[in-house]
N, C-alpha and C. Protein backbone atom coordinates (compact mmCIF):
# COMPACT_ATOMS: atom_id res chain seq x y z
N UNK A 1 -6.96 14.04 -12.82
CA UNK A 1 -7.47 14.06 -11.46
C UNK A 1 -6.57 14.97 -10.63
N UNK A 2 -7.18 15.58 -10.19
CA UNK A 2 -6.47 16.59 -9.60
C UNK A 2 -6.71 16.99 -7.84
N UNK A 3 -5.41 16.52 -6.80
CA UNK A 3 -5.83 16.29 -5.68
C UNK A 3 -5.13 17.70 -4.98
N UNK A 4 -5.82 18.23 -4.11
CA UNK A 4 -5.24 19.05 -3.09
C UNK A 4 -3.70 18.77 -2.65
N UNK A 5 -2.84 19.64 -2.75
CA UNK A 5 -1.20 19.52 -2.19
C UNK A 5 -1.06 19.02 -0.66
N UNK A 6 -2.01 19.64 -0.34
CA UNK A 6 -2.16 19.31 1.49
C UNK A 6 -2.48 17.47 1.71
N UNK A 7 -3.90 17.76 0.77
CA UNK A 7 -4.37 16.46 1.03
C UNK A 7 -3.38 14.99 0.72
N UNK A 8 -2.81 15.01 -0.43
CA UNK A 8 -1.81 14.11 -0.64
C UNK A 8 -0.43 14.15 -0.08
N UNK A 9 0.10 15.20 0.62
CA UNK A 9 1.30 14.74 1.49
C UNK A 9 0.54 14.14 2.89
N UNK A 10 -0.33 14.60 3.64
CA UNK A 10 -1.15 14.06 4.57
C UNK A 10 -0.93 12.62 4.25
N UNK A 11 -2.06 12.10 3.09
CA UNK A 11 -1.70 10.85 3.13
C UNK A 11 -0.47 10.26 2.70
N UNK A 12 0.37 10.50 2.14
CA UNK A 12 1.62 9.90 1.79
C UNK A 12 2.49 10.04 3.10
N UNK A 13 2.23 10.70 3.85
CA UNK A 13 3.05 10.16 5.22
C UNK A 13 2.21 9.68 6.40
N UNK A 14 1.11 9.14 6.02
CA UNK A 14 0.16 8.26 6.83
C UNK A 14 0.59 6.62 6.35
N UNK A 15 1.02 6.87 5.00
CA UNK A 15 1.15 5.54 4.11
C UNK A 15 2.77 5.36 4.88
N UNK A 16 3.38 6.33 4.83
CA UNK A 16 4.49 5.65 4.88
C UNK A 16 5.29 5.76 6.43
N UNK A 17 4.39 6.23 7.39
CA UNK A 17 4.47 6.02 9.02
C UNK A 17 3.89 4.51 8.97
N UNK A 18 3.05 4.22 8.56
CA UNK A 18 2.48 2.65 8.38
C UNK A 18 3.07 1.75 7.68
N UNK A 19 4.07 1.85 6.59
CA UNK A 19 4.65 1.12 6.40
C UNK A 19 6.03 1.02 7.25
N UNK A 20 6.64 2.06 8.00
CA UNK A 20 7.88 2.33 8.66
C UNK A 20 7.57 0.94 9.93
N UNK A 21 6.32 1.75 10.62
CA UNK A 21 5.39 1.25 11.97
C UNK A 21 5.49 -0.75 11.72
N UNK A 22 4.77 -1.06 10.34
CA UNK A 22 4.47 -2.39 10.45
C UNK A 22 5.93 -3.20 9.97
N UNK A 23 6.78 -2.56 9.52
CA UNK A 23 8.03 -3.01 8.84
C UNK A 23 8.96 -3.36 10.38
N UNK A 24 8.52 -2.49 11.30
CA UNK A 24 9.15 -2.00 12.52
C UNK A 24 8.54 -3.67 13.70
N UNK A 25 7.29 -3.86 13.20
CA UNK A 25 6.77 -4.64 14.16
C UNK A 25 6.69 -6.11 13.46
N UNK A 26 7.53 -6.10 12.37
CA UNK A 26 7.70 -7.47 11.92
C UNK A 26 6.34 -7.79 11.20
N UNK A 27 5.03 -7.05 10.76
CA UNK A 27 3.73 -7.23 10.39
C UNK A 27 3.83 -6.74 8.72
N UNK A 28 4.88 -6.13 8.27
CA UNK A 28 4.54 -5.65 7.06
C UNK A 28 4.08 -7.00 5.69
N UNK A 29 4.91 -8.37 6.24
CA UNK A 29 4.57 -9.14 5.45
C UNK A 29 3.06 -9.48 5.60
N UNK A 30 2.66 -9.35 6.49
CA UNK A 30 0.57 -9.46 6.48
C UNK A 30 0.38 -8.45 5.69
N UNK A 31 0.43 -7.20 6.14
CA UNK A 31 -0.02 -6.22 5.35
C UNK A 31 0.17 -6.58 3.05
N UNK A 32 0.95 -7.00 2.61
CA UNK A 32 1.93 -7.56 1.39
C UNK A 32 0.74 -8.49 1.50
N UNK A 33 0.06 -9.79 2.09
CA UNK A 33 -0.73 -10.50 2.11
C UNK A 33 -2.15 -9.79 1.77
N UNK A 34 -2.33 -8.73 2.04
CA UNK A 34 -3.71 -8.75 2.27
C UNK A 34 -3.64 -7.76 0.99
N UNK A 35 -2.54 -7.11 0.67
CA UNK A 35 -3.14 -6.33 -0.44
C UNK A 35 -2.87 -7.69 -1.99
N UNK A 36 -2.52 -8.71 -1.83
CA UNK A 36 -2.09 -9.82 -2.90
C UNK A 36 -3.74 -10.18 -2.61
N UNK A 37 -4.27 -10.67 -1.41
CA UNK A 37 -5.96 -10.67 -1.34
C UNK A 37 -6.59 -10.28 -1.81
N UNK A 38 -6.57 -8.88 -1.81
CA UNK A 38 -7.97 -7.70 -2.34
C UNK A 38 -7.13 -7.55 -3.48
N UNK A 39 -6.36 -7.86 -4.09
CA UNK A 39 -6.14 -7.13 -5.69
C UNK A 39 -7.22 -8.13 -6.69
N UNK A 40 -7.31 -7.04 -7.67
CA UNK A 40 -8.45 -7.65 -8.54
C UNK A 40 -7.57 -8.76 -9.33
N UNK A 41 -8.29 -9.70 -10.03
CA UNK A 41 -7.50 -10.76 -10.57
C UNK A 41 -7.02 -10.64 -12.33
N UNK A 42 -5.94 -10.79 -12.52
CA UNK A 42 -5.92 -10.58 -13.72
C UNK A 42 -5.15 -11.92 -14.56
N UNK A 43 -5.47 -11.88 -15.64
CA UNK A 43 -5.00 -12.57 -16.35
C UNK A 43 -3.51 -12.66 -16.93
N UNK A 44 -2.69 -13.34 -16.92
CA UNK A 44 -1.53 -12.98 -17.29
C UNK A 44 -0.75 -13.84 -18.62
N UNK A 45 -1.00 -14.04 -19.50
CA UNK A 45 -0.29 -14.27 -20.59
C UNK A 45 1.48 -14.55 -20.88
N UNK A 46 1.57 -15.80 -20.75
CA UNK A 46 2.95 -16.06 -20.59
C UNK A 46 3.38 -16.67 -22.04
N UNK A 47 4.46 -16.13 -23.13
CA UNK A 47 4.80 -17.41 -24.33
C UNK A 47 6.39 -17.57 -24.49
């Protein structure tokens, strides 16, 4: 997969002004919540 140079620093400092921003406003632990929410579920195998 192959992404534009532009396009992926764009977002990688959208990602990480938003993590600076919510880390900053005491919110990053919601954010940590909601992606533990929407992750798909997997099985995990423990022996």
């Amino acid at each position: 997969m192959k992404i534009p140079r532009h396009k992926l620093i764009t977002k990688l400092l959208v990602w990480l002004t938003a993590e600076i921003l919510l880390n900053f406003l005491g919110l990053d632990d919601l954010a940590d919540y909601s992606e533990f929410v929407y992750e798909r579920p997997t099985l995990t195998f423990i022996s």
